[in-house]
Structure formats: C-alpha cells, structure tokens
N, C-alpha and C. Protein backbone atom coordinates (compact mmCIF):
# COMPACT_ATOMS: atom_id res chain seq x y z
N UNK A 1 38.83 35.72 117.80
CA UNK A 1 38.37 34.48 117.18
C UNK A 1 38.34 33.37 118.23
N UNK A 2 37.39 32.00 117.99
CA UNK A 2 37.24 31.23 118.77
C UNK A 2 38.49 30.65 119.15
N UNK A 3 39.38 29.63 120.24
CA UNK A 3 39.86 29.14 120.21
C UNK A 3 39.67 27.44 120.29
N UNK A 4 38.30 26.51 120.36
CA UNK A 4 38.09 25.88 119.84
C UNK A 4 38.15 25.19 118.64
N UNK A 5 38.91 23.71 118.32
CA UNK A 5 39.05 23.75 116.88
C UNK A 5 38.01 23.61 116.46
N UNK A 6 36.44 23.46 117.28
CA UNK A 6 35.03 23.17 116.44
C UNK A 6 34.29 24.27 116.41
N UNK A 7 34.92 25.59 117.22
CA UNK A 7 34.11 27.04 117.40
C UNK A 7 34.78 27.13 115.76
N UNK A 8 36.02 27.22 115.62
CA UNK A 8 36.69 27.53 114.68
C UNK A 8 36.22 27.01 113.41
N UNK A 9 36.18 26.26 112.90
CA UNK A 9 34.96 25.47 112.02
C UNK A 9 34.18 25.87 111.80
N UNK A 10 32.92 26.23 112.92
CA UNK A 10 31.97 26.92 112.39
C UNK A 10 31.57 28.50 112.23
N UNK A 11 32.84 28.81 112.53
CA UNK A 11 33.03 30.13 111.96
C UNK A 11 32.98 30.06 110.42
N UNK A 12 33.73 29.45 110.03
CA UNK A 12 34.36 29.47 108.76
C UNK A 12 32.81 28.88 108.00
N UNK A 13 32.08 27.71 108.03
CA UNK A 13 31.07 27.31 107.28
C UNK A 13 30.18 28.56 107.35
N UNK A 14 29.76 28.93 108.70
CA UNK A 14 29.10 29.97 109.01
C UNK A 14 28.89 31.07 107.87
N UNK A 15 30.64 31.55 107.50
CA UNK A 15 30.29 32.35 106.85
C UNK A 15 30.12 31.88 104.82
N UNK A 16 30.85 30.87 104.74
CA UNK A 16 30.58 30.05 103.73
C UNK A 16 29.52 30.13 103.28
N UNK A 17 28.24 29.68 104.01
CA UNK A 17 26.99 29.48 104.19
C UNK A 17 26.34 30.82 104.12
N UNK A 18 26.52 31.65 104.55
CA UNK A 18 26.04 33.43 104.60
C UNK A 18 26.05 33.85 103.01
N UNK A 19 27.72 33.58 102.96
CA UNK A 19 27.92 33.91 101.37
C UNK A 19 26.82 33.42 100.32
N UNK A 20 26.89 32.55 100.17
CA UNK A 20 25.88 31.20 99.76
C UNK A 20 24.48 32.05 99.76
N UNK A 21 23.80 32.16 100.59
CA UNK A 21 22.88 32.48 100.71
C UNK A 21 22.09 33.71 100.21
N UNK A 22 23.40 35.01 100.33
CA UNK A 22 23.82 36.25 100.18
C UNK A 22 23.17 36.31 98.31
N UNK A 23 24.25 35.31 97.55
CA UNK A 23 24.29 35.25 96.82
C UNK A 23 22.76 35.05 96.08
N UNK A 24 22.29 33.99 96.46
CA UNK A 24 21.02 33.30 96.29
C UNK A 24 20.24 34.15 96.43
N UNK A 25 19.78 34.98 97.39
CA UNK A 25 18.83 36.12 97.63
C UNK A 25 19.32 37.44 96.49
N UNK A 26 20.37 37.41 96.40
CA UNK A 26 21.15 38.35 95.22
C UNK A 26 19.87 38.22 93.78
N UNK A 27 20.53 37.44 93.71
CA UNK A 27 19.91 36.50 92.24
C UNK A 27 18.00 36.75 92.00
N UNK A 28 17.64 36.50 93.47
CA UNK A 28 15.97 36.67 93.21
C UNK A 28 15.63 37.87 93.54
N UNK A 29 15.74 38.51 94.09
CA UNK A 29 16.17 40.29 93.66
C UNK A 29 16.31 41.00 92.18
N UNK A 30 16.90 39.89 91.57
CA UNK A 30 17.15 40.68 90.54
C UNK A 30 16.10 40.18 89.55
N UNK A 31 16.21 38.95 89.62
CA UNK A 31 14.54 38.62 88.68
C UNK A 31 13.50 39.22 88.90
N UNK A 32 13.31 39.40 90.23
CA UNK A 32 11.86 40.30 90.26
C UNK A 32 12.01 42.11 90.09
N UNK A 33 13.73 42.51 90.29
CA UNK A 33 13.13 43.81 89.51
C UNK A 33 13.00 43.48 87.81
N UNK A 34 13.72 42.76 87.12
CA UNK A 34 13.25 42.63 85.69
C UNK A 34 12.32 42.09 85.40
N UNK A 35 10.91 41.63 85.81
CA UNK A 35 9.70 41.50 85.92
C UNK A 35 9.47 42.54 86.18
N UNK A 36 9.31 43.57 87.37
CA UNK A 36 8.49 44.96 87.73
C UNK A 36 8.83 45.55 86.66
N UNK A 37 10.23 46.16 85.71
CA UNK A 37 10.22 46.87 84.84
C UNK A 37 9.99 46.32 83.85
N UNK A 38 9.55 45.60 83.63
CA UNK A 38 8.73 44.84 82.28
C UNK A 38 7.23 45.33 82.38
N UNK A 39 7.10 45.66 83.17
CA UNK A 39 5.69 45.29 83.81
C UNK A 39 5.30 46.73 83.85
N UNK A 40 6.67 47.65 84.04
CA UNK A 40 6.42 49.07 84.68
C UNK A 40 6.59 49.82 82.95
N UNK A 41 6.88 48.78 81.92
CA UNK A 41 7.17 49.49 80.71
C UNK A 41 5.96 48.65 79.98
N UNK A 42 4.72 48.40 80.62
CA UNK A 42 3.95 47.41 79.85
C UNK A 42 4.02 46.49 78.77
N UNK A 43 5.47 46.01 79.07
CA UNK A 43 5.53 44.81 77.69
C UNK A 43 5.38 43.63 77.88
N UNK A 44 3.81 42.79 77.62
CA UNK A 44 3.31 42.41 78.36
C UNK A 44 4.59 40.80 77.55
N UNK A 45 5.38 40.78 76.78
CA UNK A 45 5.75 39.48 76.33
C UNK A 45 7.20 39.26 77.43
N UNK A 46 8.32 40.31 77.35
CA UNK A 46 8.93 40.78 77.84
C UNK A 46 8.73 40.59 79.67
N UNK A 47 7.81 40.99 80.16
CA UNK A 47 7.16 40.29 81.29
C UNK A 47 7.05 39.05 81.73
N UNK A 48 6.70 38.53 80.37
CA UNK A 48 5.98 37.32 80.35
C UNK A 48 7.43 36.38 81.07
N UNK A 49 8.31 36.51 79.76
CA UNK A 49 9.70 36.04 80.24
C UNK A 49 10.15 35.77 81.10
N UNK A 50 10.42 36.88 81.80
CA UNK A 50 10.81 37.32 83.02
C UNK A 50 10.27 36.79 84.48
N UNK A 51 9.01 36.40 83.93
CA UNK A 51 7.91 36.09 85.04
C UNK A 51 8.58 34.44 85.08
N UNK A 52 8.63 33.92 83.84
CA UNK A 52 9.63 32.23 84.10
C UNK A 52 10.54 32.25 84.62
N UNK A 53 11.42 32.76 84.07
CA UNK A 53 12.98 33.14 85.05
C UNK A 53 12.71 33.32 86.36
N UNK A 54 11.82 34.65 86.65
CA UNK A 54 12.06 34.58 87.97
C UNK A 54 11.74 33.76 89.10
N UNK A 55 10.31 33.31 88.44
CA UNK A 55 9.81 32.03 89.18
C UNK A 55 11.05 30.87 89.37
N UNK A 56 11.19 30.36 88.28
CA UNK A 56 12.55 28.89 88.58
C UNK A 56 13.54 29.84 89.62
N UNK A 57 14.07 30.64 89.43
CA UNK A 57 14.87 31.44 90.46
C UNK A 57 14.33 31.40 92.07
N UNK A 58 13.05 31.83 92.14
CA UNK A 58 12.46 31.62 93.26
C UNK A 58 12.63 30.04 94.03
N UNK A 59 12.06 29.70 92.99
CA UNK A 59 11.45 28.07 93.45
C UNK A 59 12.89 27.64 94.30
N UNK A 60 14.26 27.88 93.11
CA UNK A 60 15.20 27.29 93.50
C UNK A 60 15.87 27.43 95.17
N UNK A 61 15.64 28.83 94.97
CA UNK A 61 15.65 29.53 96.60
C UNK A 61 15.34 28.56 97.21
N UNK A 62 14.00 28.32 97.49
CA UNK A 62 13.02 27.46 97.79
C UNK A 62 13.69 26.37 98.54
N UNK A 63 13.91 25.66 97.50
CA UNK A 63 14.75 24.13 97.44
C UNK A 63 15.81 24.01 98.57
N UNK A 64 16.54 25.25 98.12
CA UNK A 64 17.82 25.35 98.90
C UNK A 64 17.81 25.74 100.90
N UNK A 65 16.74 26.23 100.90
CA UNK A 65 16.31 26.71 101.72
C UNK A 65 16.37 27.93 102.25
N UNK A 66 16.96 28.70 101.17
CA UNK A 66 16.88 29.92 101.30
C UNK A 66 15.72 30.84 101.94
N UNK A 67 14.61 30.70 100.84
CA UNK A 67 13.49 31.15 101.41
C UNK A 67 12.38 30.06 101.60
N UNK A 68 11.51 30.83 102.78
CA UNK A 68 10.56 29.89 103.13
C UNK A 68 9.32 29.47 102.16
N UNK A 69 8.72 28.65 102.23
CA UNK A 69 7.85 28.08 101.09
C UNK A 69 6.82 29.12 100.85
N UNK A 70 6.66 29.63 102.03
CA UNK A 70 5.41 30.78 101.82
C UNK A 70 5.58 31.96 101.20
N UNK A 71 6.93 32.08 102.17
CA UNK A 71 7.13 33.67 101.36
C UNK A 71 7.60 33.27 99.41
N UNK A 72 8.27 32.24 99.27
CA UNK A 72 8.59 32.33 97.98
C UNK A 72 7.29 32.14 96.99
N UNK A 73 6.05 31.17 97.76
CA UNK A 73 5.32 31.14 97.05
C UNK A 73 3.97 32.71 96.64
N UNK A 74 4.45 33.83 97.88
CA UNK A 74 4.29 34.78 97.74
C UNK A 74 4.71 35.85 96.70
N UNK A 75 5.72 35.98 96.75
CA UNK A 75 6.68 36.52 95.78
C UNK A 75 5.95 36.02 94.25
N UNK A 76 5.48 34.84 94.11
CA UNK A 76 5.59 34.21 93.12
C UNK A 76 4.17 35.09 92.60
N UNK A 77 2.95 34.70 93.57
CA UNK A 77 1.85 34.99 93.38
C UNK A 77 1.77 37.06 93.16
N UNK A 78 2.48 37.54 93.64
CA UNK A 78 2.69 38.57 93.34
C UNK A 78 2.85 39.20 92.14
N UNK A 79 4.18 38.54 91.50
CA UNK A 79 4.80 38.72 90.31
C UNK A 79 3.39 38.58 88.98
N UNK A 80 3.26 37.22 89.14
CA UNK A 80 2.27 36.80 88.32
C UNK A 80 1.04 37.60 88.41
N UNK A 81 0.53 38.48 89.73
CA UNK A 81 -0.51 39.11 89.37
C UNK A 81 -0.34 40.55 88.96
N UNK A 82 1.01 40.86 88.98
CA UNK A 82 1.46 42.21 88.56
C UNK A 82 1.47 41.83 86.51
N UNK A 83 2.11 40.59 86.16
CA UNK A 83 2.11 40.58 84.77
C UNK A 83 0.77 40.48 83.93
N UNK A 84 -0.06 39.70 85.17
CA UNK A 84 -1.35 39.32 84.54
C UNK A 84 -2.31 40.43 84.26
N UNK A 85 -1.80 41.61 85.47
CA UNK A 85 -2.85 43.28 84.83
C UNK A 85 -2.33 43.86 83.67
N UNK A 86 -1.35 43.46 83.17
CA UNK A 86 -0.98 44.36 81.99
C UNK A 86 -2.03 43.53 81.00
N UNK A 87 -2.12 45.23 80.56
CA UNK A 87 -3.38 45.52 79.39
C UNK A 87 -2.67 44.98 77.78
C-alpha cells in the first residue's frame, strides 16, 4: 500500500468510487435483460414496462457519469427498437 497520506486517500475513494459504479452498471444490466425477456416472451405490455424502467435506469447512469451519453443513448435506442417489433 501507498505510503503517502494522499496516495492513501485515493486508494480508498478509488475504490469507493469503483464500487459505486460497479453497482450502477449492476442495475442497467438488469433492466435491459427484463426488457429482452419480455420481448423474448412477446409480451408486448410487459415490455412496454420494462422499456420505462430501464430507460430512467439508463438515463440515470447517464447523469452520474457512469455511462457515456452515446452509448446510453444507444442502449436506449436499441431497447426501444427491440419492443417496438413485437407483433
């Protein structure tokens, strides 16, 4: 470990911050598999749901800076065109 008391510090936020993040990417992972299996069980309402959730989930990423504007706004555009083919 560092022996700096400011190496030392940012060890510790470092991983604070990892966690944090870890977590956050956790979370939008999981919205978008419960969109795909909505999607993969054609229920197009059930989808529908899912497709809100996961979006605000995304966005929030977003905010936080988790993910970048593009890729989240990717993700997003994805989702929505996977719910929008169900028949």
């Amino acid at each position: 470990m560092a022996n700096i008391k400011s190496a030392k510090k940012r060890v510790i936020v470092n991983a604070k911050k990892a966690a944090r993040n870890q977590s956050i990417k956790s979370g939008v992972k999981t919205a978008i598999k419960k969109v795909e299996a909505a999607v993969a069980a054609n229920d197009k309402e059930a989808a529908a749901a899912a497709l809100i959730n996961a979006t605000s989930t995304i966005d929030k990423a977003e905010t936080k800076g988790v993910l970048h504007k593009n890729n989240a706004a990717r993700k997003v555009s994805r989702l929505s065109k996977a719910v929008n083919s169900i028949q």
